[in-house]
Protein backbone atom coordinates (compact mmCIF):
# COMPACT_ATOMS: atom_id res chain seq x y z
CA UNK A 1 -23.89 -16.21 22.14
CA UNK A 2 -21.81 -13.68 24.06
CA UNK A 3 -23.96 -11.49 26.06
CA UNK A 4 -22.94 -7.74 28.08
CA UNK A 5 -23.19 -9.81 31.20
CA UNK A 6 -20.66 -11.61 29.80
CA UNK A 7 -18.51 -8.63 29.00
CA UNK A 8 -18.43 -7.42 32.17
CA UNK A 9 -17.29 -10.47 33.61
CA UNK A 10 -14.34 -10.34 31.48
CA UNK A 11 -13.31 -6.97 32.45
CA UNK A 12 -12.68 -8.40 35.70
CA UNK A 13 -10.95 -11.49 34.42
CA UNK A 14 -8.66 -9.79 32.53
CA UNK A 15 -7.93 -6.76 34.86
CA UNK A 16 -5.12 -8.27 36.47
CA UNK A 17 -3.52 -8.90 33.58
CA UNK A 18 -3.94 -6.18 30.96
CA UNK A 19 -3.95 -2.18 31.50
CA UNK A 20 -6.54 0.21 30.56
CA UNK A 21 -5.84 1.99 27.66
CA UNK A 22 -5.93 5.78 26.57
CA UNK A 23 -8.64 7.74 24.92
CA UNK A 24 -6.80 10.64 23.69
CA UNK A 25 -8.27 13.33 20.99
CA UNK A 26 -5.78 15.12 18.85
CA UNK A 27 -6.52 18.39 17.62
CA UNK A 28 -5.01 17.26 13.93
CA UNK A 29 -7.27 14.70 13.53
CA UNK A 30 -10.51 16.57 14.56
CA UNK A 31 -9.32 19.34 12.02
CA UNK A 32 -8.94 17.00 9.62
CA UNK A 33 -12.89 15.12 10.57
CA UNK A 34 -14.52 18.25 11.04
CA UNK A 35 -15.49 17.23 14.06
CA UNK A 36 -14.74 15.93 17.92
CA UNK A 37 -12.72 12.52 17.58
CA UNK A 38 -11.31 10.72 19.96
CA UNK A 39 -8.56 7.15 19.54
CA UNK A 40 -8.69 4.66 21.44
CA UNK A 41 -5.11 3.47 21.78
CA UNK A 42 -5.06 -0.51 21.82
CA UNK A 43 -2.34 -0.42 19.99
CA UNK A 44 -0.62 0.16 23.61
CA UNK A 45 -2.02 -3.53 24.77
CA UNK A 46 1.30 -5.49 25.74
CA UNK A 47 1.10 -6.97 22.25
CA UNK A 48 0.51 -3.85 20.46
CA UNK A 49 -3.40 -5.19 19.27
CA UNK A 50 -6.81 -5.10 20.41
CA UNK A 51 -7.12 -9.18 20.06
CA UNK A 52 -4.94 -9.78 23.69
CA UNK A 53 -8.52 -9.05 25.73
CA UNK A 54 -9.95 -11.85 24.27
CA UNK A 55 -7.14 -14.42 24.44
CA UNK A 56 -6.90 -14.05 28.41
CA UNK A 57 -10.42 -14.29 28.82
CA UNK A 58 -10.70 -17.48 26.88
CA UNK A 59 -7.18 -18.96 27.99
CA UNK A 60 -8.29 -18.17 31.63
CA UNK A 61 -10.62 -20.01 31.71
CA UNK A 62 -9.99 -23.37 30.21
CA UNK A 63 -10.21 -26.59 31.84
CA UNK A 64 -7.47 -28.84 33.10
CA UNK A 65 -7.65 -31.11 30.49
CA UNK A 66 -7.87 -28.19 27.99
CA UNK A 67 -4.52 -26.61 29.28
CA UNK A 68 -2.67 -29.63 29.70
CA UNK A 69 -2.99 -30.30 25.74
CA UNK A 70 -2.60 -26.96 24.51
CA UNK A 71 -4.49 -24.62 22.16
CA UNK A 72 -3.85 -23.78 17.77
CA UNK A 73 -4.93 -20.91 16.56
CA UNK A 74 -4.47 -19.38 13.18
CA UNK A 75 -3.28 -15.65 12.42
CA UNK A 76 -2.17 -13.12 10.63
CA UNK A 77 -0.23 -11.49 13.86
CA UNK A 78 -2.51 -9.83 16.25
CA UNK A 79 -4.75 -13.07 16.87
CA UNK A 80 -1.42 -15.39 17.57
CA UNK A 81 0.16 -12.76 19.71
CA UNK A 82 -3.07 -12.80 21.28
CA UNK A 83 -2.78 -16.19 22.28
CA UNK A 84 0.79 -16.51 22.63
CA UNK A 85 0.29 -13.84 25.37
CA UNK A 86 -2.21 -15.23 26.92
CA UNK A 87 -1.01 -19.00 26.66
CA UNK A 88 2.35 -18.00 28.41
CA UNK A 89 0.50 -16.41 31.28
CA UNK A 90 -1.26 -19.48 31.57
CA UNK A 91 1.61 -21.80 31.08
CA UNK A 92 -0.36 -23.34 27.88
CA UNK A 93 1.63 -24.69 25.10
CA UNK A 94 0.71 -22.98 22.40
CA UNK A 95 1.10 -23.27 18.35
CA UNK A 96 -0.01 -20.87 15.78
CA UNK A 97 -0.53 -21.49 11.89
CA UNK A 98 0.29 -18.34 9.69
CA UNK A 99 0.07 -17.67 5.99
CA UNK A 100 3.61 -17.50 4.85
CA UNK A 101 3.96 -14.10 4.02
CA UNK A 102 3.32 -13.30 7.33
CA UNK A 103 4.73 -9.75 9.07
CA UNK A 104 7.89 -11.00 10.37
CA UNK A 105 7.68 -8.75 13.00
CA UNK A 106 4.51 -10.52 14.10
CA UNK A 107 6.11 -13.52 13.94
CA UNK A 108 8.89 -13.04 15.52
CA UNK A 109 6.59 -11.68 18.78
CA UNK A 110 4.69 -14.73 19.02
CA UNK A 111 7.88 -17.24 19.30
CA UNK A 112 9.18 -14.71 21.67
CA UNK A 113 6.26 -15.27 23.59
CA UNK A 114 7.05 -19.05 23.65
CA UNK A 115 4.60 -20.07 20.95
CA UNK A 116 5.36 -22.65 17.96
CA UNK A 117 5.11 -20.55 14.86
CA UNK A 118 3.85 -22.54 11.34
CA UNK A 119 3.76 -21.52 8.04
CA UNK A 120 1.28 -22.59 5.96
CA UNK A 121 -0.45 -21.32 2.41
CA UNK A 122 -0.93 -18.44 0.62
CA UNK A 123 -3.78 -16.45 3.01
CA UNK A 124 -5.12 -16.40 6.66
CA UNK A 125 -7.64 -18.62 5.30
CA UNK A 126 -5.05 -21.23 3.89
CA UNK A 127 -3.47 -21.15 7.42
CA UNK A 128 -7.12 -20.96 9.11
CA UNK A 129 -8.14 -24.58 6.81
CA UNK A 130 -4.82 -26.39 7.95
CA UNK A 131 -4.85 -25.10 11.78
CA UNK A 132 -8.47 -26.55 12.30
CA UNK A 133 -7.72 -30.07 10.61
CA UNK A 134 -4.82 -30.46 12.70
CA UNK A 135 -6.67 -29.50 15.70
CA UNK A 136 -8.90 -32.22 15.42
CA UNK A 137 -7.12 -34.93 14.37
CA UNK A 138 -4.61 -33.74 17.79
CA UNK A 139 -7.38 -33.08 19.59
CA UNK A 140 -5.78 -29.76 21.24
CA UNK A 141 -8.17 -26.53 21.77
CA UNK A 142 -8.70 -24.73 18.18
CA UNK A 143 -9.18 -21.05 19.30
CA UNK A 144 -10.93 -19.32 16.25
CA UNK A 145 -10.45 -15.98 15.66
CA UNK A 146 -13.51 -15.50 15.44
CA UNK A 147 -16.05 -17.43 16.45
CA UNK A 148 -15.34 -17.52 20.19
CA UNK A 149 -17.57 -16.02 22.51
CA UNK A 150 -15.04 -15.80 25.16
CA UNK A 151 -13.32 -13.61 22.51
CA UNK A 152 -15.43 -11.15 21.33
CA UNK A 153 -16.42 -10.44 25.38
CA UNK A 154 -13.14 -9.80 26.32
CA UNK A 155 -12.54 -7.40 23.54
CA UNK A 156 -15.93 -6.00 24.27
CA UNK A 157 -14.22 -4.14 27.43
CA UNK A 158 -12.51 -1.41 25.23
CA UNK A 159 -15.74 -0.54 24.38
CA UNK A 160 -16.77 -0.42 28.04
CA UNK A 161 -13.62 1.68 28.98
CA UNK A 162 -14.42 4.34 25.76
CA UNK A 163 -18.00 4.50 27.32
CA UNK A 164 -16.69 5.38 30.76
CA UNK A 165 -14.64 8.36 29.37
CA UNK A 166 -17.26 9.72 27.25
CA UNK A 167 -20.38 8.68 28.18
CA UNK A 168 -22.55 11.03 25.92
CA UNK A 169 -21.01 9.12 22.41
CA UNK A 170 -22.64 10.05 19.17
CA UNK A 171 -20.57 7.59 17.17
CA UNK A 172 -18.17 4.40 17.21
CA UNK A 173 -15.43 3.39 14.08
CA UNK A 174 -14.39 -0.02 14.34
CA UNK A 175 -12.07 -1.92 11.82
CA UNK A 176 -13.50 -5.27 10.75
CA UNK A 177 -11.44 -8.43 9.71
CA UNK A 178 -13.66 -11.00 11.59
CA UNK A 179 -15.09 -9.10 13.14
CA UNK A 180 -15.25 -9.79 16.94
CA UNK A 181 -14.25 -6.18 18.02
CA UNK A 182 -17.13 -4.62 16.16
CA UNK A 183 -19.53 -7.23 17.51
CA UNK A 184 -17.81 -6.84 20.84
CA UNK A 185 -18.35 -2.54 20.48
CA UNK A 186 -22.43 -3.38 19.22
CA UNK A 187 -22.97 -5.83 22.10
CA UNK A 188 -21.55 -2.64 24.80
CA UNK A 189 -22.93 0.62 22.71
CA UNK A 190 -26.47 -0.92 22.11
CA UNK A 191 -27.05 -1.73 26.04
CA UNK A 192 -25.32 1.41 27.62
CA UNK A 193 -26.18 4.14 24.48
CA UNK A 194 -28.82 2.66 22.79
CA UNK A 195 -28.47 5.84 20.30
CA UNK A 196 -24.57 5.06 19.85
CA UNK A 197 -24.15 4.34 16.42
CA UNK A 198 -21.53 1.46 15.35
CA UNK A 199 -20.13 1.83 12.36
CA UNK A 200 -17.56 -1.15 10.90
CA UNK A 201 -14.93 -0.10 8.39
CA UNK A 202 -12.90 -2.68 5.49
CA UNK A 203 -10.52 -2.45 3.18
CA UNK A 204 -12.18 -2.59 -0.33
CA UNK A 205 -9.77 -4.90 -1.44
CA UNK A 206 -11.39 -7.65 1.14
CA UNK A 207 -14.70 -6.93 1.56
CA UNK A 208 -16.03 -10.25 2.52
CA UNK A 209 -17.50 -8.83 5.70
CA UNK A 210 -19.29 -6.37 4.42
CA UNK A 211 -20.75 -8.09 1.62
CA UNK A 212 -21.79 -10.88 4.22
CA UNK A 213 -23.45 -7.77 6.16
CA UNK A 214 -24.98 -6.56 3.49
CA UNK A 215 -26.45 -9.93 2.26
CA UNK A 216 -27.35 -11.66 5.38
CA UNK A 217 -25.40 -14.78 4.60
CA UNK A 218 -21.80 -15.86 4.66
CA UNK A 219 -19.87 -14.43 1.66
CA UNK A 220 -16.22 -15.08 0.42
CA UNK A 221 -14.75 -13.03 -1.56
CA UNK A 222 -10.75 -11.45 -2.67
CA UNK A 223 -8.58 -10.70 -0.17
CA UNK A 224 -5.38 -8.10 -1.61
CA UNK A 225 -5.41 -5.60 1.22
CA UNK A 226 -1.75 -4.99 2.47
CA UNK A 227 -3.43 -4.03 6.19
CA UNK A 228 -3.32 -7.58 7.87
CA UNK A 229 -5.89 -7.35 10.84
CA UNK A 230 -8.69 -6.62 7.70
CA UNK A 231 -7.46 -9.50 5.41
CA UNK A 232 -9.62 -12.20 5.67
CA UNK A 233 -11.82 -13.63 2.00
CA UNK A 234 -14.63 -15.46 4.29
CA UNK A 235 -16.40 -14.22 6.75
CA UNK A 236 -17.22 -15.44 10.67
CA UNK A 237 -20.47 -16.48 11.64
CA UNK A 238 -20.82 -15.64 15.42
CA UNK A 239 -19.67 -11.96 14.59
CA UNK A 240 -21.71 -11.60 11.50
CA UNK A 241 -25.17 -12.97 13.72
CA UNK A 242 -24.07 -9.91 15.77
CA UNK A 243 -23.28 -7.37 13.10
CA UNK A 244 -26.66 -8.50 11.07
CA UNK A 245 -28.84 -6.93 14.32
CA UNK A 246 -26.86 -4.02 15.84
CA UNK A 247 -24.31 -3.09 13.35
CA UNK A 248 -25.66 0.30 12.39
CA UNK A 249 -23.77 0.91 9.33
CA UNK A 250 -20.60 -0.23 7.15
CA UNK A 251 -17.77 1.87 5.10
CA UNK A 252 -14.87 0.40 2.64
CA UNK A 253 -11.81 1.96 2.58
CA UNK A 254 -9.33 2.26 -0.54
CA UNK A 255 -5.56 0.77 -0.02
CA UNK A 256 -4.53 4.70 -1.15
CA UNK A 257 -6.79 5.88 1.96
CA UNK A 258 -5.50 3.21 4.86
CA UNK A 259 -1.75 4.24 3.48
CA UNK A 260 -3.00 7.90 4.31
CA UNK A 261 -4.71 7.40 7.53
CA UNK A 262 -1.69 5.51 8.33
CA UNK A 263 0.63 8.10 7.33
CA UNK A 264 -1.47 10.74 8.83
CA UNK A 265 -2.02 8.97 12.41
CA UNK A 266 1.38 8.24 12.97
CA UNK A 267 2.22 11.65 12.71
CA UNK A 268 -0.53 13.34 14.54
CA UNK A 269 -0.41 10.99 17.40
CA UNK A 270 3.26 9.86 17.87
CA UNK A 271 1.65 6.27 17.82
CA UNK A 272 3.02 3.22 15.54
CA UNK A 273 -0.23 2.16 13.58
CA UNK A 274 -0.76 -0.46 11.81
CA UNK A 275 -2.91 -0.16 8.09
CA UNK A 276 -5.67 -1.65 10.20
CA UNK A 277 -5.35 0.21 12.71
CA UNK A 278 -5.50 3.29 10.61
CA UNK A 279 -8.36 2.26 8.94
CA UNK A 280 -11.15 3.27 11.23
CA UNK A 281 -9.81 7.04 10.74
CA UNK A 282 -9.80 6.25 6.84
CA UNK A 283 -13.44 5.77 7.32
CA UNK A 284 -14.34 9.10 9.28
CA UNK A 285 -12.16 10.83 7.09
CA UNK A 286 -14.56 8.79 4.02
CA UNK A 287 -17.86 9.88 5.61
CA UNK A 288 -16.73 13.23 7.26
CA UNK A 289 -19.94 15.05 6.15
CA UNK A 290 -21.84 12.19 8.14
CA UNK A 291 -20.18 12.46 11.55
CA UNK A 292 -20.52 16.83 11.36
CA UNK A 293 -21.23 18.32 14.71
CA UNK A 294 -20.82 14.58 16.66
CA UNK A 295 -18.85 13.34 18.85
CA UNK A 296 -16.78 10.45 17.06
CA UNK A 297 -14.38 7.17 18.71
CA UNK A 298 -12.17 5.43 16.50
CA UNK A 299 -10.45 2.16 17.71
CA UNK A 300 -7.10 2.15 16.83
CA UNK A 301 -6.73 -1.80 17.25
CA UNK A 302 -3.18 -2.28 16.36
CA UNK A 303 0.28 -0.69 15.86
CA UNK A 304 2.51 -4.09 14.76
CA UNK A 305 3.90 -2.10 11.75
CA UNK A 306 6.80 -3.78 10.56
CA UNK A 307 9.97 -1.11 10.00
CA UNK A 308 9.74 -2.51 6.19
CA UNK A 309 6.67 -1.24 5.91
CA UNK A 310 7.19 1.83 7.58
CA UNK A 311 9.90 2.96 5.37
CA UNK A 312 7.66 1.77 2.52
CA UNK A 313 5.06 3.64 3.51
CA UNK A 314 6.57 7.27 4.05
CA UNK A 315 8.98 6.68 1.00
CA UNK A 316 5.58 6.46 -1.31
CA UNK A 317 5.13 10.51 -2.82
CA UNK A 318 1.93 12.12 -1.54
């Protein structure tokens, strides 16, 4: 299990490597909340996503054997980046499986990075399936996105950072796909702030994650969001162990509010967002009467918006 010991070793594995980011509030969006809100801005990691944290700590620390064969990992962007990033640090050859209707943006990051890009099925989960039965029959390192404790420590620092800038935090908003940045924010908030609440956010049109939360078991479910970083139909199991204890509390999101809280954060930020990265805003703007007189943190984990989809989004009429 990852552990906050753990966390803060990764902080200074990865310091070398990756800048601290922003925590900026923006008078816009705490009009719109009603309240104090501050983003945190991983969408200025060198691959535009949260995810990049957790591939150097992992990649760092892999074995001789381990490097020397190289690591697969499935995606639908910010996870391959991830380990493109870090496998090219590393000099770790590195192939990633994603669906086929993959953000070609995202794409064409990770073979700029020096990775071997694969297309493969319909979903993440298609390209998830065929990335871990090639893995073992190759015998190279499968890094899940997921369920990798090396991952969700390393993107546990952000939560560290937010904690050092405002210490006294009433509340944290953190976009769920797998799930390893919320369980990454629960493992910081509930040994620093004990009274911190954590609060995940999905898209309603791939709630498998929350469902799973809200059972206490591994659901599967649809998955037609267009935001990538939430589009998963199964849920994790190391994140969800996590979420089941600490998570304080879950919100879905409509596709009409993530293409607002896109819209919106773009604009009142001068930030690229991504629908996922949007979607933690979506949420405070969903429970607004909730967060009154607190002090709020959303994670902005990603701004790999594709220009398509930017001129998609802003052409739709509000």
């Amino acid at each position: 299990m990852p552990t906050f010991p753990g966390v803060l070793e990764a902080r200074r594995r990865i310091s070398p490597y990756l800048p601290r980011t922003p925590l900026f509030s923006y008078p816009q969006l705490d009009r719109l909340v009603g309240t104090s809100v501050w983003v945190k801005h991983e969408n200025h990691q060198p691959v535009g996503a949260f995810k990049v944290r957790g591939g150097v700590n992992l990649i760092s620390q892999l074995g001789e054997r381990e490097r020397a064969a190289g690591v697969v990992a499935a995606s639908t962007g910010n996870h391959g980046q991830s380990v493109a990033y870090a496998a090219r640090l590393f000099d770790v050859r590195a192939t990633i499986y994603v669906p086929e209707s993959a953000n070609p943006s995202k794409v064409q990051s990770m073979e700029d990075l020096g990775a071997e890009v694969v297309p493969y099925g319909r979903d993440f989960d298609d390209a998830r399936e065929r990335c871990a039965a090639v893995a073992a029959e190759s015998g190279r390192r499968y890094i899940h996105s997921g369920d990798e404790p090396h991952l969700i420590e390393g993107v546990g620092t952000y939560s560290l950072e937010i904690f050092e800038d405002v210490p006294d935090l009433d509340v944290i908003i953190v976009p769920i796909g797998g799930g390893s940045g919320a369980a990454g924010a629960c493992l910081v908030a509930k040994t620093i702030s004990p009274s911190t609440e954590v609060i995940g956010v999905q898209a309603e049109a791939a709630p498998a994650a929350y469902l799973s939360w809200k059972a206490r078991s591994l659901v599967e479910d649809q998955m037609n969001t267009a935001a990538e970083g939430l589009a998963t139909r199964t849920a994790f199991e190391l994140p969800q162990r996590i979420l089941w204890e600490q998570l304080d509390d879950f919100v879905l999101v409509s596709e009409e509010g993530l293409r607002n809280a896109t819209r919106t954060m773009i604009e009142a930020t001068r930030n690229l967002v991504e629908g996922a990265g949007a979607s933690a805003f979506a949420a405070a703007l969903k429970i607004k009467d909730q967060l009154a007189g607190r002090r709020v943190a959303i994670i902005c984990s990603g701004g790999n918006i594709s220009p398509d989809q930017i001129a998609e989004l802003f052409s739709v009429s509000r």
